[in-house]
Each structure stands twice: as structure tokens, then as C-alpha cells.
PDB file of N, CA and C in Angstrom:
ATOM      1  N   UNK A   1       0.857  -1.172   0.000  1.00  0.00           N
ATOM      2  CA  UNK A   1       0.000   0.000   0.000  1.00  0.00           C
ATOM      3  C   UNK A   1       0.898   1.227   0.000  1.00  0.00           C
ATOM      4  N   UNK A   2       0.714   2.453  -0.745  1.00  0.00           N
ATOM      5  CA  UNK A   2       1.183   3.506  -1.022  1.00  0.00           C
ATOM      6  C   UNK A   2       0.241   4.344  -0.436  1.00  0.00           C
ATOM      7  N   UNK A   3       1.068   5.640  -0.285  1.00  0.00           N
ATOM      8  CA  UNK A   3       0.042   6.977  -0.052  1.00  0.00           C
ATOM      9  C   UNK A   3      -0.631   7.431  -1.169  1.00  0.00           C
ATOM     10  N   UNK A   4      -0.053   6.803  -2.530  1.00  0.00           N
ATOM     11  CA  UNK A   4      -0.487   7.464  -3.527  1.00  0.00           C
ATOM     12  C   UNK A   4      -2.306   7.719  -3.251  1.00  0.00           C
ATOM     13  N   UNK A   5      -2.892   8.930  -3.120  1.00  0.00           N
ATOM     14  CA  UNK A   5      -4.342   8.847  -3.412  1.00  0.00           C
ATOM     15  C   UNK A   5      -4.786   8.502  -4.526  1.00  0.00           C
ATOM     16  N   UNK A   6      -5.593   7.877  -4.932  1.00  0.00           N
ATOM     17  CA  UNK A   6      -5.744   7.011  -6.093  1.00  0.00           C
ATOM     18  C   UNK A   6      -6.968   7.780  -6.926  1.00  0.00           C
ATOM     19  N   UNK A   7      -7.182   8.647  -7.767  1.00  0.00           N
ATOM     20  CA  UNK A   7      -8.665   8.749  -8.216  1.00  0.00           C
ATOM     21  C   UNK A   7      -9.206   8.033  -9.488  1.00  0.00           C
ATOM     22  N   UNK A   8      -8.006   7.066  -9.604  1.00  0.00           N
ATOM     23  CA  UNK A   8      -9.138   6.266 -10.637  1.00  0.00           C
ATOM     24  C   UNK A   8      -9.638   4.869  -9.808  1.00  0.00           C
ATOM     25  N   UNK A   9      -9.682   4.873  -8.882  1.00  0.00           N
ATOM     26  CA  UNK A   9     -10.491   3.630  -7.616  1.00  0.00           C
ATOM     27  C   UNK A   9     -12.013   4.941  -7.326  1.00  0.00           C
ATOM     28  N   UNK A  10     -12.425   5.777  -8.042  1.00  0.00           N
ATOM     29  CA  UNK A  10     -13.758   6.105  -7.586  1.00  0.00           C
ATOM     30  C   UNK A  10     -13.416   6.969  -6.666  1.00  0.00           C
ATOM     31  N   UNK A  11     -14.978   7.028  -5.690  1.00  0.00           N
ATOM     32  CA  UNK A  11     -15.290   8.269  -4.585  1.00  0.00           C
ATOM     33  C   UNK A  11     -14.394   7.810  -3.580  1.00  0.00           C
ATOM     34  N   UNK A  12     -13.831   8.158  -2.711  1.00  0.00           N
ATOM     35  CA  UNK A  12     -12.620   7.641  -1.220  1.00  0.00           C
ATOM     36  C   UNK A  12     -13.258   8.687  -0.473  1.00  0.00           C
ATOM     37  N   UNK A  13     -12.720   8.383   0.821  1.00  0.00           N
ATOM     38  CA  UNK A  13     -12.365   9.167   1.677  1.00  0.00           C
ATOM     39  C   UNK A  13     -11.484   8.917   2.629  1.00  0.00           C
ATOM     40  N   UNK A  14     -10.819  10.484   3.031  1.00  0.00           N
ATOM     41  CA  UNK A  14      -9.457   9.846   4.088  1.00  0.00           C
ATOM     42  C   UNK A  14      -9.826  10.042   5.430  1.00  0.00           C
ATOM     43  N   UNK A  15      -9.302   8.916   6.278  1.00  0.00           N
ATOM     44  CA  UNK A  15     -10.008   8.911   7.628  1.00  0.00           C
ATOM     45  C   UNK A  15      -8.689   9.043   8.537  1.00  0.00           C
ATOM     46  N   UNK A  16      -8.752   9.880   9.604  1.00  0.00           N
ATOM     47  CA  UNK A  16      -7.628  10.341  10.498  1.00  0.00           C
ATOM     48  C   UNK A  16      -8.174   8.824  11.729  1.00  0.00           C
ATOM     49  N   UNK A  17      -7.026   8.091  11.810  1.00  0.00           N
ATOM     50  CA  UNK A  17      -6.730   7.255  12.925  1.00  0.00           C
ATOM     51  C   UNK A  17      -5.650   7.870  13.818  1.00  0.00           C
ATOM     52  N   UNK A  18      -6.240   8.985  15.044  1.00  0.00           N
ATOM     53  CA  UNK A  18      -5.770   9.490  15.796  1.00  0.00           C
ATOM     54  C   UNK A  18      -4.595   8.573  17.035  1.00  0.00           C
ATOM     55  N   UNK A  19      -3.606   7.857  17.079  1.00  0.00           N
ATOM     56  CA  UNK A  19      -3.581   6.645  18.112  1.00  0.00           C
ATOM     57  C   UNK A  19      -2.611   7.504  19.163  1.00  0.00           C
ATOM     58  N   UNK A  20      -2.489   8.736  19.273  1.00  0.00           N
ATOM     59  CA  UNK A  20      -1.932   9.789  20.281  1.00  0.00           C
ATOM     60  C   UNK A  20      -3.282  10.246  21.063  1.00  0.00           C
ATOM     61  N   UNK A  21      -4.304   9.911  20.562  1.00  0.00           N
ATOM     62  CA  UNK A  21      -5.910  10.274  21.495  1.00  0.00           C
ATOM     63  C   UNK A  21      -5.949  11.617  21.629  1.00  0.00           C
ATOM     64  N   UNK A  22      -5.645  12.658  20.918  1.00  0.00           N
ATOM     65  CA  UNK A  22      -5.844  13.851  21.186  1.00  0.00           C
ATOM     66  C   UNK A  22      -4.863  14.519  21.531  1.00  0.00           C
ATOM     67  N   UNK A  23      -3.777  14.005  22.290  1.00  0.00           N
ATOM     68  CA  UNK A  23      -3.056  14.863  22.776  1.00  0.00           C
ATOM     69  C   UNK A  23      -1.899  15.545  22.215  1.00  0.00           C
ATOM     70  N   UNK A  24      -2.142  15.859  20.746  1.00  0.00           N
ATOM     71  CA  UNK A  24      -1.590  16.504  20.215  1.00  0.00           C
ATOM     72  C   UNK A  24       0.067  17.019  20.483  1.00  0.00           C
ATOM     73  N   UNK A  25       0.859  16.711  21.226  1.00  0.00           N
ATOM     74  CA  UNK A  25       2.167  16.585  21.399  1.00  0.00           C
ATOM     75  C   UNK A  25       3.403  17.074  20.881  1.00  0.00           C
ATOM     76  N   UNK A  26       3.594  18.599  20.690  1.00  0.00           N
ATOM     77  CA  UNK A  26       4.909  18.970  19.722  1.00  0.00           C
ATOM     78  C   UNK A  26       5.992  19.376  19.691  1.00  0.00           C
ATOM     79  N   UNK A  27       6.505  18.383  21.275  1.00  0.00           N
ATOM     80  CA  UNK A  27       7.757  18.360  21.001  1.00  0.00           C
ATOM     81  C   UNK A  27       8.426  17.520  20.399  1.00  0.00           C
ATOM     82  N   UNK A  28       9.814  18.096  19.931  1.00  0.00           N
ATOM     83  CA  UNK A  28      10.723  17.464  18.863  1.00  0.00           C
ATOM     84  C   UNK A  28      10.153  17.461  17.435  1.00  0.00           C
ATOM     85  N   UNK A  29       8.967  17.980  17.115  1.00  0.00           N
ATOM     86  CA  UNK A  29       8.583  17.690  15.746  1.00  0.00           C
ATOM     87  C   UNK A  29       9.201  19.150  15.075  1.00  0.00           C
ATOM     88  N   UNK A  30       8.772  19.103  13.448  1.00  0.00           N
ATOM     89  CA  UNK A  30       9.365  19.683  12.505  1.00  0.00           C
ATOM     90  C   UNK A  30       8.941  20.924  12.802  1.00  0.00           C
ATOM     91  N   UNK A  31       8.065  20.764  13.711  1.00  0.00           N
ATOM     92  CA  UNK A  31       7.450  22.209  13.547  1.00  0.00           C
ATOM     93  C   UNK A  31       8.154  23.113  14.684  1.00  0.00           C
ATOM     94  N   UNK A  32       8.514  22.665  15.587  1.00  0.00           N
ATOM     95  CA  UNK A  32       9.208  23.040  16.679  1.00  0.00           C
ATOM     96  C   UNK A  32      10.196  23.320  16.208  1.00  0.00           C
ATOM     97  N   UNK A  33      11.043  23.023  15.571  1.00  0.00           N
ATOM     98  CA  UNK A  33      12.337  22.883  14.676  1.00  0.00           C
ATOM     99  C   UNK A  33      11.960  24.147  13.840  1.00  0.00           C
ATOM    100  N   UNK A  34      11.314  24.453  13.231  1.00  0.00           N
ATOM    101  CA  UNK A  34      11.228  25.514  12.521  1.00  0.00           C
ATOM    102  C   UNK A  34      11.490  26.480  13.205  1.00  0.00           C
ATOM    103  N   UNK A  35      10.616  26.911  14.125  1.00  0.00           N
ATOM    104  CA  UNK A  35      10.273  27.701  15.235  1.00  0.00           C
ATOM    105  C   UNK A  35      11.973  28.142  16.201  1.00  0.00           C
ATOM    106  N   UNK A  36      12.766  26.625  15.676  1.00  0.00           N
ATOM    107  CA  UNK A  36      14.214  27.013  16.838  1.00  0.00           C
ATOM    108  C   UNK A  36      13.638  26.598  18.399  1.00  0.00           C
ATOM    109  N   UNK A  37      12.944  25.489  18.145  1.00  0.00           N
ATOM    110  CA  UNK A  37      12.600  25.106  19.762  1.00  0.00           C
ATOM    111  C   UNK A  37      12.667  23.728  19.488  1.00  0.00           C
ATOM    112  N   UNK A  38      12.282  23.081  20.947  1.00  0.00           N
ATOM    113  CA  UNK A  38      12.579  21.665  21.104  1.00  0.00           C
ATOM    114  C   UNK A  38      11.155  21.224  21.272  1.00  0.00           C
ATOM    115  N   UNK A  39      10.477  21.929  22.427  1.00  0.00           N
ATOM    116  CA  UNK A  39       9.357  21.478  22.944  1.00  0.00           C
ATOM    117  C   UNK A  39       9.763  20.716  24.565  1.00  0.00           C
ATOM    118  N   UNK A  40       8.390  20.235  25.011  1.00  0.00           N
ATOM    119  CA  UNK A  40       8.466  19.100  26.484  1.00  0.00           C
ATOM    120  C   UNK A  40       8.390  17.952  26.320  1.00  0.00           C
ATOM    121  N   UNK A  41       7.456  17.723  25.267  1.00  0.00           N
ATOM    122  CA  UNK A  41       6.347  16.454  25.465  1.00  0.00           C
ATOM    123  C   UNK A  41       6.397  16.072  23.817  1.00  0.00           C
ATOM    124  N   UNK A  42       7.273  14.913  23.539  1.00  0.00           N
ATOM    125  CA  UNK A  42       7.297  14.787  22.270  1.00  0.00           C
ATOM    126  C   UNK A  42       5.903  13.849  22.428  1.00  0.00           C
ATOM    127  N   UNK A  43       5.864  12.976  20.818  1.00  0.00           N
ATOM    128  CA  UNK A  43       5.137  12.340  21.092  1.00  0.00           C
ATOM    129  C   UNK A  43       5.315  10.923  21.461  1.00  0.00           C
ATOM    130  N   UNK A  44       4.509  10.182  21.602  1.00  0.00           N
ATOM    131  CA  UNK A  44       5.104   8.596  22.302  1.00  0.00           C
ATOM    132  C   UNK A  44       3.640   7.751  21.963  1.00  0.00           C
ATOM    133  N   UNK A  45       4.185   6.794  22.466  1.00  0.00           N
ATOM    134  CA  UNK A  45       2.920   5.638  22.323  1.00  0.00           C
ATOM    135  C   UNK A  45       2.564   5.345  24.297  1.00  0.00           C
ATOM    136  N   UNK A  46       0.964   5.687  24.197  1.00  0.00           N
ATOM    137  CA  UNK A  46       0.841   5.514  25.505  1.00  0.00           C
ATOM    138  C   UNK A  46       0.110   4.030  25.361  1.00  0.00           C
ATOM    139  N   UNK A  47      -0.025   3.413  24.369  1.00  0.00           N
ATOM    140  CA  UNK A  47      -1.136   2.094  24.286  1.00  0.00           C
ATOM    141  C   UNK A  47      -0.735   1.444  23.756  1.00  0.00           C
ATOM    142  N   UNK A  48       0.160   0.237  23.592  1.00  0.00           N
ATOM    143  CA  UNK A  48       0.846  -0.733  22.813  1.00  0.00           C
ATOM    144  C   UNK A  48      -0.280  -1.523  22.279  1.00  0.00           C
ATOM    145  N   UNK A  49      -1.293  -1.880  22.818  1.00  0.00           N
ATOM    146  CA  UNK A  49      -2.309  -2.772  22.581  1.00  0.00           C
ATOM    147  C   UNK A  49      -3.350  -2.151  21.695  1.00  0.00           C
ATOM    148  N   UNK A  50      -3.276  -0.659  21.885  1.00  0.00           N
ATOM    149  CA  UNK A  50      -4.284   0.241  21.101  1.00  0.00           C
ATOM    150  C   UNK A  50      -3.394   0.082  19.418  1.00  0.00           C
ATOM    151  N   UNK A  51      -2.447  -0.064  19.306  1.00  0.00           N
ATOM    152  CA  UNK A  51      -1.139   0.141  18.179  1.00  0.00           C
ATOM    153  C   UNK A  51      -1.511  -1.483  17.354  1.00  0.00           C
ATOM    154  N   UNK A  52      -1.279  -2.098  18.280  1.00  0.00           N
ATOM    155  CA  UNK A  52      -1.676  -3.657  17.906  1.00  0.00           C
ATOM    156  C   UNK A  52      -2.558  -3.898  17.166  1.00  0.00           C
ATOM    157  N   UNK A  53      -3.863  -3.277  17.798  1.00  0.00           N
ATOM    158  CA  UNK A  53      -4.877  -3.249  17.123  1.00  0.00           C
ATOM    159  C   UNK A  53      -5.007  -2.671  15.783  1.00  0.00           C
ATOM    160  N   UNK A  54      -4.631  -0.966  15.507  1.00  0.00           N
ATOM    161  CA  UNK A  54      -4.605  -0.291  14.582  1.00  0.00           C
ATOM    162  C   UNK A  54      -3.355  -1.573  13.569  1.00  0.00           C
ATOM    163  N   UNK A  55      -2.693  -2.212  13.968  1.00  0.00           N
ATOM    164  CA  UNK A  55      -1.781  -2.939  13.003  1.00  0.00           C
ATOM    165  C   UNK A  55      -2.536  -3.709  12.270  1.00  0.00           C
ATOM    166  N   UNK A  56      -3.547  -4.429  13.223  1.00  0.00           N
ATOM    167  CA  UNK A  56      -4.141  -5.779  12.845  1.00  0.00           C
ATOM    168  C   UNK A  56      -5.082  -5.268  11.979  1.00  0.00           C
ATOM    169  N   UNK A  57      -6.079  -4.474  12.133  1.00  0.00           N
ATOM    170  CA  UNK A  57      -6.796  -3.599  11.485  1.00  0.00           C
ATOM    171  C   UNK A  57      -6.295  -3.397   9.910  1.00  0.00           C
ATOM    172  N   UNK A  58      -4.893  -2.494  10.015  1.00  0.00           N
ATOM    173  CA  UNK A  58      -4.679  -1.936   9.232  1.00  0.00           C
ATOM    174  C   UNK A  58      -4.167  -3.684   7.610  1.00  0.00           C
ATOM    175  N   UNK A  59      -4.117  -4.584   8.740  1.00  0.00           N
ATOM    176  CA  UNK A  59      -3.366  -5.809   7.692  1.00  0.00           C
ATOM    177  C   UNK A  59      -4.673  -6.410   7.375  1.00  0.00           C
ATOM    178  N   UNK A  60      -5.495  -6.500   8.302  1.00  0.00           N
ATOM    179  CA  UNK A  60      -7.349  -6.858   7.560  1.00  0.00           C
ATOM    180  C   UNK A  60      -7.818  -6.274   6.559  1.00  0.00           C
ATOM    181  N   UNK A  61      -7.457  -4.672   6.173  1.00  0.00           N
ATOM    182  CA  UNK A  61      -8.437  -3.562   4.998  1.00  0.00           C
ATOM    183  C   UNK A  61      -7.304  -4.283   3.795  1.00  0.00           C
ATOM    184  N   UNK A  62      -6.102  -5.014   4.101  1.00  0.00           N
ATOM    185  CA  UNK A  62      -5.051  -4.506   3.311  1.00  0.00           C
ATOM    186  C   UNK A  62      -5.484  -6.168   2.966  1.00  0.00           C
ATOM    187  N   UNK A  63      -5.435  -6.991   3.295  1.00  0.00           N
ATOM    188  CA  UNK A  63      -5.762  -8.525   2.630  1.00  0.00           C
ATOM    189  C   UNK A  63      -7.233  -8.387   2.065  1.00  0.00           C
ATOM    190  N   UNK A  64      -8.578  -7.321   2.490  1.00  0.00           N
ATOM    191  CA  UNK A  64      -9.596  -7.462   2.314  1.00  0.00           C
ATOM    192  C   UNK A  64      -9.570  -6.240   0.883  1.00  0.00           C
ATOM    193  N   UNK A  65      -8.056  -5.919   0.604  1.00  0.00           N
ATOM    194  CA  UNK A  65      -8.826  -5.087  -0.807  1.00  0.00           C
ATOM    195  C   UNK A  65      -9.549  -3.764  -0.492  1.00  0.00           C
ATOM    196  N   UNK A  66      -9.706  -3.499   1.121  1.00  0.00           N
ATOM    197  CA  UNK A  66     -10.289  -2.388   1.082  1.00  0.00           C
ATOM    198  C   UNK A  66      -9.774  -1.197   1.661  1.00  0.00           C
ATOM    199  N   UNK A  67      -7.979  -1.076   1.206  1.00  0.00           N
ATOM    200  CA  UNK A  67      -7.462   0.417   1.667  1.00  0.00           C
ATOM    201  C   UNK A  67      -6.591   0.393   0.732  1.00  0.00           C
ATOM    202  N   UNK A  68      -6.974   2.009   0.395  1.00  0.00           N
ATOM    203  CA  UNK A  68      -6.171   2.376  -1.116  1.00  0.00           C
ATOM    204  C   UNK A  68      -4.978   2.935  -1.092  1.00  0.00           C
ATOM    205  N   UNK A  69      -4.913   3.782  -0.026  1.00  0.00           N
ATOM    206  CA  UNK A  69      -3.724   4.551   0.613  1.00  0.00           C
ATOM    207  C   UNK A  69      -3.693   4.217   1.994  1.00  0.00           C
ATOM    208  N   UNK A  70      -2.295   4.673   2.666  1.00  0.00           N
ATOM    209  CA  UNK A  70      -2.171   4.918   3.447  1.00  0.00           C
ATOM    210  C   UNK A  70      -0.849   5.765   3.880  1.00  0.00           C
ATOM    211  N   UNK A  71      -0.871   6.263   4.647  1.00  0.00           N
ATOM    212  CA  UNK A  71       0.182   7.266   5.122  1.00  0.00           C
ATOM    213  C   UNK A  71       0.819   7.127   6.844  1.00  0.00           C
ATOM    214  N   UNK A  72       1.545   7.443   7.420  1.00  0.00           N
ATOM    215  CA  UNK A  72       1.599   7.833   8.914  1.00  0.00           C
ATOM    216  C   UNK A  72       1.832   8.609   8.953  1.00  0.00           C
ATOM    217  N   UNK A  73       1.362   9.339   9.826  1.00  0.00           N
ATOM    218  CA  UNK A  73       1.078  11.118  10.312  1.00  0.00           C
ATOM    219  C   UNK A  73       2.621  11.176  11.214  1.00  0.00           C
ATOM    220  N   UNK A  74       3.396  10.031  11.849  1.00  0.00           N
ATOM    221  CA  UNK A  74       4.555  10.395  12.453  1.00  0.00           C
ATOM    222  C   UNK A  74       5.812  11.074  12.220  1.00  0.00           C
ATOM    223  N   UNK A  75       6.222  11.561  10.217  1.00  0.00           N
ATOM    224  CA  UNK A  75       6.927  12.545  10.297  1.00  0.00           C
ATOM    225  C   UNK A  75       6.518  13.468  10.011  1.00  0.00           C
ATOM    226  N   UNK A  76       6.290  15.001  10.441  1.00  0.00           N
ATOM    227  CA  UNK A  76       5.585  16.049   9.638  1.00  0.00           C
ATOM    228  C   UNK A  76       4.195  16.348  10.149  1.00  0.00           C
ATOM    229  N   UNK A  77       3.083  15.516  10.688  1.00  0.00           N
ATOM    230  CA  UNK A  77       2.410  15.920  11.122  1.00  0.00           C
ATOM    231  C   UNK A  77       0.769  15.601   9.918  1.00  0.00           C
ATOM    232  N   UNK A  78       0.019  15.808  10.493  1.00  0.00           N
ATOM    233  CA  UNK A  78      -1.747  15.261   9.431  1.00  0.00           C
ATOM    234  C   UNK A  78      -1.190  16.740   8.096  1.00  0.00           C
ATOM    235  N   UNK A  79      -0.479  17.626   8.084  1.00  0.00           N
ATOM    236  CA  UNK A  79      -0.587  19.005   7.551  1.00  0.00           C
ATOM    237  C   UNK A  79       0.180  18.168   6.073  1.00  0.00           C
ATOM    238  N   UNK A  80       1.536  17.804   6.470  1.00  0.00           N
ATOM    239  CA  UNK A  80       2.494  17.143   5.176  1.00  0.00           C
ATOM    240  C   UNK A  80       1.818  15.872   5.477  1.00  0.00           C
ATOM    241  N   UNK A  81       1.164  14.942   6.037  1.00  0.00           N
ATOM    242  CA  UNK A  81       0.616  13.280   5.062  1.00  0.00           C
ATOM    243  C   UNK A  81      -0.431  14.189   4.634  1.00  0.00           C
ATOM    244  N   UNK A  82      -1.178  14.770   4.731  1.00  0.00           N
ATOM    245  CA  UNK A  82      -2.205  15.072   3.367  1.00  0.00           C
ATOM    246  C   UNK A  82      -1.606  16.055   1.969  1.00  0.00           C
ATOM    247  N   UNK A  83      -0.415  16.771   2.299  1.00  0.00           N
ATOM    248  CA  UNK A  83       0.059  17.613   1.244  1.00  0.00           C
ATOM    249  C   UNK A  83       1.076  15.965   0.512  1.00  0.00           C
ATOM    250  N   UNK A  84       1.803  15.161   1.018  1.00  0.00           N
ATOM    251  CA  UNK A  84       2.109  14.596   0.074  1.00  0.00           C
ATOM    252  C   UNK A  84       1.489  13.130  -0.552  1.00  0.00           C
ATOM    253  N   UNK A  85       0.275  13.011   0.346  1.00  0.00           N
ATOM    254  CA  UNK A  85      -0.999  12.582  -0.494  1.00  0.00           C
ATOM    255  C   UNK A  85      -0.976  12.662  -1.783  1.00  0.00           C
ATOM    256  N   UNK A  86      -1.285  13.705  -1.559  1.00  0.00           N
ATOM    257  CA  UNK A  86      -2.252  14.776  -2.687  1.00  0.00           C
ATOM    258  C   UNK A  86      -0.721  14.634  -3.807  1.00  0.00           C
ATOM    259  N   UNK A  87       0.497  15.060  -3.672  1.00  0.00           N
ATOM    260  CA  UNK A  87       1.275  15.225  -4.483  1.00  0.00           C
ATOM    261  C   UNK A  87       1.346  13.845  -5.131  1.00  0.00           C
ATOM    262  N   UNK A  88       1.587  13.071  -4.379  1.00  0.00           N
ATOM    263  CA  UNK A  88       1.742  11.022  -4.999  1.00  0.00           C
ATOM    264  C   UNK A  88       1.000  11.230  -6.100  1.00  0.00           C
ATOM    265  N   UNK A  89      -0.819  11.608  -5.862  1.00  0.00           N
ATOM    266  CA  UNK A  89      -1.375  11.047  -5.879  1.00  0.00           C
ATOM    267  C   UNK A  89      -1.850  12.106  -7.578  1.00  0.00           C
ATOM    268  N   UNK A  90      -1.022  13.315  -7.522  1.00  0.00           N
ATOM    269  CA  UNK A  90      -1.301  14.416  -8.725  1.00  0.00           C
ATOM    270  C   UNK A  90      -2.956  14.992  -8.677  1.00  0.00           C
ATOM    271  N   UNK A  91      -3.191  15.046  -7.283  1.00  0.00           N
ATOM    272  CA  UNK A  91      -4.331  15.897  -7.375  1.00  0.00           C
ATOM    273  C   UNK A  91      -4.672  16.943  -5.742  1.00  0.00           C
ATOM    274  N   UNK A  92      -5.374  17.491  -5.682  1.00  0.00           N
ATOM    275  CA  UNK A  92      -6.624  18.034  -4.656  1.00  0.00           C
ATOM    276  C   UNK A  92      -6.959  17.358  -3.230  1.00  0.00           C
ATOM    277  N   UNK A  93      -6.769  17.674  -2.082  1.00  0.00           N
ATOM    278  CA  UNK A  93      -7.726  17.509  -1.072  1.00  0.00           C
ATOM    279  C   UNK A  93      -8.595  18.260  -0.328  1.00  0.00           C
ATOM    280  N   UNK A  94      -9.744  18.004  -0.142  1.00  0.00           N
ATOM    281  CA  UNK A  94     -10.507  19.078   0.455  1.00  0.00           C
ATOM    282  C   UNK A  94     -10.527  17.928   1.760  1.00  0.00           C
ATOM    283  N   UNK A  95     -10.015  18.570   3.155  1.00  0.00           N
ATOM    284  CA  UNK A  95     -10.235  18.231   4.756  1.00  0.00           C
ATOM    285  C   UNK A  95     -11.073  19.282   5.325  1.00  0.00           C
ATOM    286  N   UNK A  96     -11.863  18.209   5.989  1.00  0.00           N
ATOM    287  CA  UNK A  96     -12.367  19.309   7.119  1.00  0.00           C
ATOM    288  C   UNK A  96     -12.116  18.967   8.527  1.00  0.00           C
ATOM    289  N   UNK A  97     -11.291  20.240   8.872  1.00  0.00           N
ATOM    290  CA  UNK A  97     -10.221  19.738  10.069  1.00  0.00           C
ATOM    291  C   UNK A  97     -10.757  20.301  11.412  1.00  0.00           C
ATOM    292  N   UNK A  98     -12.296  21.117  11.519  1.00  0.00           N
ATOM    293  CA  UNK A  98     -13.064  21.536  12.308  1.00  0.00           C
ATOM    294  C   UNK A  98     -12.788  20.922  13.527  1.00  0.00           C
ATOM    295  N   UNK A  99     -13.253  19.471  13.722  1.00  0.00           N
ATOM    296  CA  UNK A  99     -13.696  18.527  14.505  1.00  0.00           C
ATOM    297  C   UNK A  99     -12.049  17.915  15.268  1.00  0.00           C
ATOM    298  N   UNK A 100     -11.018  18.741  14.630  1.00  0.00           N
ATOM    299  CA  UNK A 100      -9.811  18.578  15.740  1.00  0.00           C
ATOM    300  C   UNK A 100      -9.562  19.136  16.450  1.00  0.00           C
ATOM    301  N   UNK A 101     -10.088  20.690  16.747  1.00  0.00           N
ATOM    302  CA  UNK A 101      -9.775  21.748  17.657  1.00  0.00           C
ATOM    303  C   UNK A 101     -10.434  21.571  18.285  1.00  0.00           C
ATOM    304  N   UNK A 102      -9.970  21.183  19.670  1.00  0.00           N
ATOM    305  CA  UNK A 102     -11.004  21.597  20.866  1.00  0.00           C
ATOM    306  C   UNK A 102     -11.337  22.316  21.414  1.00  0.00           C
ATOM    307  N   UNK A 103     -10.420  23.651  21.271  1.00  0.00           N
ATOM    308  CA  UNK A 103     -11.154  24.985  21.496  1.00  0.00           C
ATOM    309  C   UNK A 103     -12.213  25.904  20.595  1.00  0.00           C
ATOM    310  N   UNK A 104     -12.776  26.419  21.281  1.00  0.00           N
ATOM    311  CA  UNK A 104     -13.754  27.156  20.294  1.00  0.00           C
ATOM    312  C   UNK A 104     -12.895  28.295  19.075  1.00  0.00           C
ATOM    313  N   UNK A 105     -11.849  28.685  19.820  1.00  0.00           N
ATOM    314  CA  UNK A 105     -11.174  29.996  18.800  1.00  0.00           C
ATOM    315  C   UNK A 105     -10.174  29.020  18.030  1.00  0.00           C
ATOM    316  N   UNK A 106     -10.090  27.697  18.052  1.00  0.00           N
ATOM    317  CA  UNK A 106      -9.169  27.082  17.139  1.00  0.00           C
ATOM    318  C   UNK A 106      -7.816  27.451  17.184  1.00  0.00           C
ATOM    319  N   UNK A 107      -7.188  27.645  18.827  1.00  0.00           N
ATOM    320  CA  UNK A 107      -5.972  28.261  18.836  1.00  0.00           C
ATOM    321  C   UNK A 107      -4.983  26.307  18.611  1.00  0.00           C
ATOM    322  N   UNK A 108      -5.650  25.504  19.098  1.00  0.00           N
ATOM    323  CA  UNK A 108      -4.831  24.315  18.672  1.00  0.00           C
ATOM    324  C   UNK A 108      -4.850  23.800  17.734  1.00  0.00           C
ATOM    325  N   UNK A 109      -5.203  24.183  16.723  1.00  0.00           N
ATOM    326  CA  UNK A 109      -5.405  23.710  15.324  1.00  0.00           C
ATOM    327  C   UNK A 109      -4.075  23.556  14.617  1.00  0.00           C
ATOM    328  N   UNK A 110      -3.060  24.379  14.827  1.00  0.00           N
ATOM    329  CA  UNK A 110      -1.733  24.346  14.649  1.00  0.00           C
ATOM    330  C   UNK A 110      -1.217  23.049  15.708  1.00  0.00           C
ATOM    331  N   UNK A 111      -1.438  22.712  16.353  1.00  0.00           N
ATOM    332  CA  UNK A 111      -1.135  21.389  17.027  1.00  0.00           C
ATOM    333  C   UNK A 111      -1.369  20.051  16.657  1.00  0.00           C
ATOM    334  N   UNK A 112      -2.866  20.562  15.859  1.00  0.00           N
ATOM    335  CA  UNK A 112      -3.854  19.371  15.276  1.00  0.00           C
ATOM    336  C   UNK A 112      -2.985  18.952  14.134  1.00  0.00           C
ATOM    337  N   UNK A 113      -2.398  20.439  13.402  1.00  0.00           N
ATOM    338  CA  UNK A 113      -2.341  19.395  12.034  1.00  0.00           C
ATOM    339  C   UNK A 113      -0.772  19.083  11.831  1.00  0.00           C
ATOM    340  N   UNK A 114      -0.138  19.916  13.255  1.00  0.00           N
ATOM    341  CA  UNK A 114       1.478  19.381  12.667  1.00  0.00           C
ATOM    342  C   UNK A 114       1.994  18.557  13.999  1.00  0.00           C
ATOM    343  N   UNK A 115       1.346  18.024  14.933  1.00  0.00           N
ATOM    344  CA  UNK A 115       1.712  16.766  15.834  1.00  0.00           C
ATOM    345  C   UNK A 115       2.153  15.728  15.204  1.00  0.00           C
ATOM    346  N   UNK A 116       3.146  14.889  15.733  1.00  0.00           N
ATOM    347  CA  UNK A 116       3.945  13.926  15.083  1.00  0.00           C
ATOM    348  C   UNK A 116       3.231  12.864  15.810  1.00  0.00           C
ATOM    349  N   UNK A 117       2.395  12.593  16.720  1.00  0.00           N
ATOM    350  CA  UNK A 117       1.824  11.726  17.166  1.00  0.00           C
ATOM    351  C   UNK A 117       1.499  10.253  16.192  1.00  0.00           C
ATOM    352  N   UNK A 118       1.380   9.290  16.789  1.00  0.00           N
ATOM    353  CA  UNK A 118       1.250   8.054  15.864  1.00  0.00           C
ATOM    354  C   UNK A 118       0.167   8.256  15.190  1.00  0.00           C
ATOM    355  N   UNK A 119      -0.656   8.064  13.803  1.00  0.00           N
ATOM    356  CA  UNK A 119      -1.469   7.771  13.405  1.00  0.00           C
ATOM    357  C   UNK A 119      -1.972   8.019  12.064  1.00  0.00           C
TER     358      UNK A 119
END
């Protein structure tokens, strides 16, 4: 399986498998690095068994024919796996990334989409 997004497989959609649970985490990532910082709290795996699962999962869609892409959000963050999606793949994504901010003013949204967290 490739990231390539595929648009001659029809309608898709890409689904965020969060396995950091929210906690959005940015230290040591690229983005911190930009910035000239390190951060506290990189990210990590708090659920080995939650990981297991997402493995087993992920080797079921993949024997069952039913995952076209795939990516991990662990270098770069959900911001670059959907920009080099889209590049593999020579087209467009429209996300709606609403439903990651948990604040109302969307001040973590910059957390949301460049956390290196597993997933």
C-alpha cells in the first residue's frame, strides 16, 4: 500500500486514525524545529495494545482489498501526510479539520495538524 491517493479507484475518503488520542504533542517535531525550539512532550505511544490493534486492522483492509492509501502522520504531522498525499497522488484535497480543535477559537489547530503523534 502507497500513499499514492488514487482517483481512478472512484469516490474515497481519508479517515484520520488518531492513536496519540488527542493529545496533540509537539515536542521534537518539525514544527518546533522551525520555530528554533525543542518542545516538552514529544510524542510517544501511551497504548501498545491500542497500536496492535490499529496494526491488525490496518493488515485486515489490506488482505480485504479495502485500503487504497495509506500514510503515517509520524513525520511532519496530518498538515504534510495530506500535502504529500495529494502530491503522490497528482491531485486536490478538500479536509475538514473543524472537529480537531477543541477549542472554540481554534488556537490548537496548529497542534492538530502538525503533531507527530502516531497515526
Amino acid at each position: 500500500v502507497t500513499p499514492q491517493l488514487r482517483t481512478d479507484k472512484g469516490q474515497s475518503s481519508l479517515v484520520l486514525v488518531d492513536l496519540g488520542n488527542g493529545k496533540n504533542r509537539l515536542g521534537a517535531t518539525a514544527l518546533a524545529q522551525v520555530y528554533k525550539q525543542l518542545g516538552d512532550k514529544p510524542a510517544d505511544v501511551d497504548n501498545a495494545e491500542q497500536l496492535k490493534g490499529f496494526f491488525d486492522a490496518m493488515q485486515t483492509l489490506v488482505r480485504d482489498d479495502k485500503l487504497v492509501a495509506y500514510h503515517d502522520k509520524g513525520d511532519g504531522g496530518l498538515f504534510v501526510t495530506l500535502a504529500e498525499m495529494a502530491f503522490a497522488g497528482h491531485c486536490g484535497v478538500k479536509a475538514d479539520i473543524a472537529g480537531l480543535s477543541s477549542s472554540e477559537n481554534g488556537e490548537d489547530t496548529l497542534a492538530a495538524l502538525f503533531n507527530e503523534e502516531l497515526g
